[in-house]
N, C-alpha and C. Protein backbone atom coordinates (compact mmCIF):
# COMPACT_ATOMS: atom_id res chain seq x y z
N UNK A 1 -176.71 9.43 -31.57
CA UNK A 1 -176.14 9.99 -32.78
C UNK A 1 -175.03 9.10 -33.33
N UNK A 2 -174.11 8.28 -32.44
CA UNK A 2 -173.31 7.79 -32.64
C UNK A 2 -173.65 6.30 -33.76
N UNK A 3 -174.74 5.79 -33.36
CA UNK A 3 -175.74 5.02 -34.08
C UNK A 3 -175.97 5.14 -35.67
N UNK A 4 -175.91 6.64 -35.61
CA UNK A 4 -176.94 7.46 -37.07
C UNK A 4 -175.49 7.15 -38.02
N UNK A 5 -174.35 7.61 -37.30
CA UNK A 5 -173.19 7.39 -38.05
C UNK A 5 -172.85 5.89 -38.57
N UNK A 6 -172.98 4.91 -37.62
CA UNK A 6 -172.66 3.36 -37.50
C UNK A 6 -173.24 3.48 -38.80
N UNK A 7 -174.53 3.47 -39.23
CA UNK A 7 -175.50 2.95 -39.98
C UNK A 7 -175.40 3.75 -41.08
N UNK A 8 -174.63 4.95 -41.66
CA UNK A 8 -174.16 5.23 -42.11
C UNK A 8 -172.97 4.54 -43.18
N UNK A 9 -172.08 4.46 -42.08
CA UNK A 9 -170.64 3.44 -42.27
C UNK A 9 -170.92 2.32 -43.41
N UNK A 10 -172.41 1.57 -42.28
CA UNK A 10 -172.61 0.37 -42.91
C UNK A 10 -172.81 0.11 -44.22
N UNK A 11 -174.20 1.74 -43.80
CA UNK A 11 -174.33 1.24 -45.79
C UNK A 11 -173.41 1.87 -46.71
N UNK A 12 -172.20 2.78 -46.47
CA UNK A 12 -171.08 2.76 -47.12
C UNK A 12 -170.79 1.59 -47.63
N UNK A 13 -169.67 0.79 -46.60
CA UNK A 13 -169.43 -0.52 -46.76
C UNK A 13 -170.31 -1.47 -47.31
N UNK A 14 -171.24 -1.48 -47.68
CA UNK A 14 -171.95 -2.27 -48.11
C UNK A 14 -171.77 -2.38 -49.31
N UNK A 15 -171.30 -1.54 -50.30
CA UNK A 15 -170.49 -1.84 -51.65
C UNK A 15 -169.26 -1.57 -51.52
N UNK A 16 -168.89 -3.04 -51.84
CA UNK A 16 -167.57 -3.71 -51.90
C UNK A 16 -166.17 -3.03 -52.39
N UNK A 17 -166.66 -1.83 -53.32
CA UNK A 17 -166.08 -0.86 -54.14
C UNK A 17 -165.32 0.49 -53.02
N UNK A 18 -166.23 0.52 -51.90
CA UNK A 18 -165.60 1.35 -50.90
C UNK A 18 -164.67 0.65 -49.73
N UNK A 19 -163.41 1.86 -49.49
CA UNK A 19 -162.45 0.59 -49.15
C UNK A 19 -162.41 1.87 -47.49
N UNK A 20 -163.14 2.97 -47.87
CA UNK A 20 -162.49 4.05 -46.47
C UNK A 20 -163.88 4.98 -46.38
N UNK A 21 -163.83 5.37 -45.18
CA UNK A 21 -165.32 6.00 -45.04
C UNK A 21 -164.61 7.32 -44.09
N UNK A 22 -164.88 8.50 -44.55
CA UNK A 22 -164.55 9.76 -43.69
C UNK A 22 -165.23 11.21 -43.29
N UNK A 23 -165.17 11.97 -42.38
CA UNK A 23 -165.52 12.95 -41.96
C UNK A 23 -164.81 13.71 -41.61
N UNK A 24 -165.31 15.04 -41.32
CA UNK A 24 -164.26 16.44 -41.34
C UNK A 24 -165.40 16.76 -39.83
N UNK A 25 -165.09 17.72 -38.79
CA UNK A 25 -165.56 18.43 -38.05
C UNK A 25 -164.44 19.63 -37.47
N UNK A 26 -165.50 20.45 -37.03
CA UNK A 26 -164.71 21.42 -36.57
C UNK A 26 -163.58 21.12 -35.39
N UNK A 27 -162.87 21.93 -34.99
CA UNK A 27 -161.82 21.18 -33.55
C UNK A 27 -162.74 21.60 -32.47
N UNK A 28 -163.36 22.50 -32.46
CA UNK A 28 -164.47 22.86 -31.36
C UNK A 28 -165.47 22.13 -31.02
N UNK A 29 -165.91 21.46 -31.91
CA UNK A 29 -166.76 20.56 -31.27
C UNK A 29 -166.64 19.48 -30.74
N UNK A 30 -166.81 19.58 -29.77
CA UNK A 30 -166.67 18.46 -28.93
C UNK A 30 -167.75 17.28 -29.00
N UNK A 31 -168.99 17.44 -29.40
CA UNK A 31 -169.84 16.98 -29.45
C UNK A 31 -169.58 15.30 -30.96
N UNK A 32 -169.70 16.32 -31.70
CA UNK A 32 -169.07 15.72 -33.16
C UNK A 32 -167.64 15.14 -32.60
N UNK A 33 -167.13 15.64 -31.84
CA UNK A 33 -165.84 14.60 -32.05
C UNK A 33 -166.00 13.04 -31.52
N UNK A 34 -167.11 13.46 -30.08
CA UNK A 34 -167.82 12.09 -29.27
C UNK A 34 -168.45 11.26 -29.98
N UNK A 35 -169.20 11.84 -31.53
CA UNK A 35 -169.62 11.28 -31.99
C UNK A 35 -168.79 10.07 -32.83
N UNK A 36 -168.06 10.64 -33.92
CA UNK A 36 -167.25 10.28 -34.69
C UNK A 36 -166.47 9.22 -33.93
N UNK A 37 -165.72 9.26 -32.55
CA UNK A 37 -164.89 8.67 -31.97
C UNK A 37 -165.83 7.08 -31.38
N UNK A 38 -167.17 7.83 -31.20
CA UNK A 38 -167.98 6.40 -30.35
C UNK A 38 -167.90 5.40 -31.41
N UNK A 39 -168.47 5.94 -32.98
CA UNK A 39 -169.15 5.35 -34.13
C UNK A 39 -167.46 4.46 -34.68
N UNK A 40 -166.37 4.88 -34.23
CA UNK A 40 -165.23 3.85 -34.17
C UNK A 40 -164.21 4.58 -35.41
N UNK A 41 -164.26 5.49 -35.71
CA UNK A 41 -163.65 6.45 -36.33
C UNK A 41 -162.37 6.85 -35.73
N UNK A 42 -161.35 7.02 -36.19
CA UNK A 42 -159.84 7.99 -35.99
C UNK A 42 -159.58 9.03 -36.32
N UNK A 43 -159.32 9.84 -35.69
CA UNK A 43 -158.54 10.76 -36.06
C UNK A 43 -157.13 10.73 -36.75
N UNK A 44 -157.20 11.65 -38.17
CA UNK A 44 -156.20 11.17 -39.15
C UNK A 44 -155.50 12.21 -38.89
N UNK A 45 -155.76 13.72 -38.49
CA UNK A 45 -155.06 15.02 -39.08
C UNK A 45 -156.08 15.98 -38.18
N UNK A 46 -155.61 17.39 -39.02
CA UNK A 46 -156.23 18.48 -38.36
C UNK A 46 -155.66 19.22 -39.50
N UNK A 47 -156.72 19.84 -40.48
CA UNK A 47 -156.95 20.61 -41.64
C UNK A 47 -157.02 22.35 -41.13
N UNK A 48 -155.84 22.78 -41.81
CA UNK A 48 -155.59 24.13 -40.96
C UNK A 48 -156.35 24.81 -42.29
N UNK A 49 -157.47 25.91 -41.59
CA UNK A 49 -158.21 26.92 -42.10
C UNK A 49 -158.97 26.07 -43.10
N UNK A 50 -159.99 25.00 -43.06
CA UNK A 50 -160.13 23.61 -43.87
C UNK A 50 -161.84 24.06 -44.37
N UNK A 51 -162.65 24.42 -43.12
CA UNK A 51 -164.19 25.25 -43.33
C UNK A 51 -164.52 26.21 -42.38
N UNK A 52 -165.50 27.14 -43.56
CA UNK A 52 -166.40 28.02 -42.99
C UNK A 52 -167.42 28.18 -42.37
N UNK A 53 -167.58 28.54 -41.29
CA UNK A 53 -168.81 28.05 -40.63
C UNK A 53 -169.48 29.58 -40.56
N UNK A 54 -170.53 29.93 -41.39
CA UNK A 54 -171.08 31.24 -40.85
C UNK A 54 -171.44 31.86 -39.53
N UNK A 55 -171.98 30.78 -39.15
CA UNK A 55 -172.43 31.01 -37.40
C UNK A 55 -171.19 31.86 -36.92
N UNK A 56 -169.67 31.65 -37.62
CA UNK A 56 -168.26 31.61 -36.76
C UNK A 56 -168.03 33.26 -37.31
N UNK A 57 -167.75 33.29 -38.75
CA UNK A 57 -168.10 34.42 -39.28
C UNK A 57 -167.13 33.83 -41.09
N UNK A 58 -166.50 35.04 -41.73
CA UNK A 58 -165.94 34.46 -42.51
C UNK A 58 -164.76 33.94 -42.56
N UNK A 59 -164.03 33.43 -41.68
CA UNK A 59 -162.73 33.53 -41.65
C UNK A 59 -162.88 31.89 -41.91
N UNK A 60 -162.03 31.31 -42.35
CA UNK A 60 -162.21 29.94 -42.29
C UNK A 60 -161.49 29.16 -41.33
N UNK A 61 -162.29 27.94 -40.56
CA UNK A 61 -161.79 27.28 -39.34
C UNK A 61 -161.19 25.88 -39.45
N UNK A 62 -160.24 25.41 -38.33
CA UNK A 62 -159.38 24.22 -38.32
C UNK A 62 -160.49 23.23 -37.99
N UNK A 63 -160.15 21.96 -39.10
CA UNK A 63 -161.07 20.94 -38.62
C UNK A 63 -160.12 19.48 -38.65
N UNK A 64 -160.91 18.67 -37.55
CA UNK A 64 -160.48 17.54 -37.54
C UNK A 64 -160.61 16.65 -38.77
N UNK A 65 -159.99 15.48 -39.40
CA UNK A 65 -160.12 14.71 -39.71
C UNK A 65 -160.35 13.20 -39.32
N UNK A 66 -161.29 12.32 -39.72
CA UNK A 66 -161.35 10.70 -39.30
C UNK A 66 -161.71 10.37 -40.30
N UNK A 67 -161.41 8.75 -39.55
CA UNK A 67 -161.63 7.72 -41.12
C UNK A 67 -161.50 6.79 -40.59
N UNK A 68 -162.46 5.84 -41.16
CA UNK A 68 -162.22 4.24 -40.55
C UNK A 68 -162.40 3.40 -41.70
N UNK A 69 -161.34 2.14 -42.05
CA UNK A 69 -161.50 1.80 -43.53
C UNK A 69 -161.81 0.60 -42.92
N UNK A 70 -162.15 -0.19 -44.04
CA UNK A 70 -162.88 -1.61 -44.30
C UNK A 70 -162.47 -2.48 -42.70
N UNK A 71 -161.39 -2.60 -42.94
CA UNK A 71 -160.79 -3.98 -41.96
C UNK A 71 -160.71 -3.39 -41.04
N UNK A 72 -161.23 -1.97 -40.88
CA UNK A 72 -160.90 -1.83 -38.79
C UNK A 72 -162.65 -2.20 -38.53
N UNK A 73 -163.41 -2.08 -39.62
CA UNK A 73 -164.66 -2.01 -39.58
C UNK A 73 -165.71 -3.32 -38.72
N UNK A 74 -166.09 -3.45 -38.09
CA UNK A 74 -166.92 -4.74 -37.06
C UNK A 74 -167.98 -4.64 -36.99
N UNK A 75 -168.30 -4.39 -38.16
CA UNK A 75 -170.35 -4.05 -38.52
C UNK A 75 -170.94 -3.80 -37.59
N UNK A 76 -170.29 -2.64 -36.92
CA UNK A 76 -170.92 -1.54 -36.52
C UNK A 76 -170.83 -1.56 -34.93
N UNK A 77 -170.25 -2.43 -34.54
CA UNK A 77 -169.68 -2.69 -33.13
C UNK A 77 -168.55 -2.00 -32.67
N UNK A 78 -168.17 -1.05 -33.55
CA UNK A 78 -167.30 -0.09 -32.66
C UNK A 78 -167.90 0.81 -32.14
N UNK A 79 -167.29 0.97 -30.93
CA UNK A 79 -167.64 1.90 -29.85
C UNK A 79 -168.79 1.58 -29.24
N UNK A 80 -168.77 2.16 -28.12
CA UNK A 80 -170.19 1.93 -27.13
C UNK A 80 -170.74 3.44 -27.23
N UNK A 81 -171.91 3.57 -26.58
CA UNK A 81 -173.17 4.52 -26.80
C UNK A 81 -173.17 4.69 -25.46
């Protein structure tokens, strides 16, 4: 999965016009965070009451923030799998 993101990134970056590439996940997932963190992403913040997840119910939930901009970027060589 961490891959699906890389390749993602890439073709972000791939116009010159984008200078920052980002994602939101819940704080619960742990899964998404392994992801985000392998694919070479940071954590910027933590968005209090930020989305709704129905599965959760309606209340709205805290989510992480990341972002990885141009120059931390190593075509796609961050992180290992």
């Amino acid at each position: 999965m961490a891959e699906a993101v890389r390749r993602m990134v890439a073709l972000a970056f791939a116009d010159p016009a984008v200078q920052r590439v980002g994602a939101f996940c819940d704080i619960d997932n742990t899964a998404s965070i392994r992801v985000l963190e392998k694919a070479g992403m940071s954590r910027e913040g933590r968005r209090k009451s930020w989305l709704v997840l129905p599965a959760f119910g309606e209340t709205p939930r805290d989510a992480y923030s990341y972002a990885i901009k141009r120059e931390e970027w190593r075509g796609g060589q961050s992180g290992a799998d």
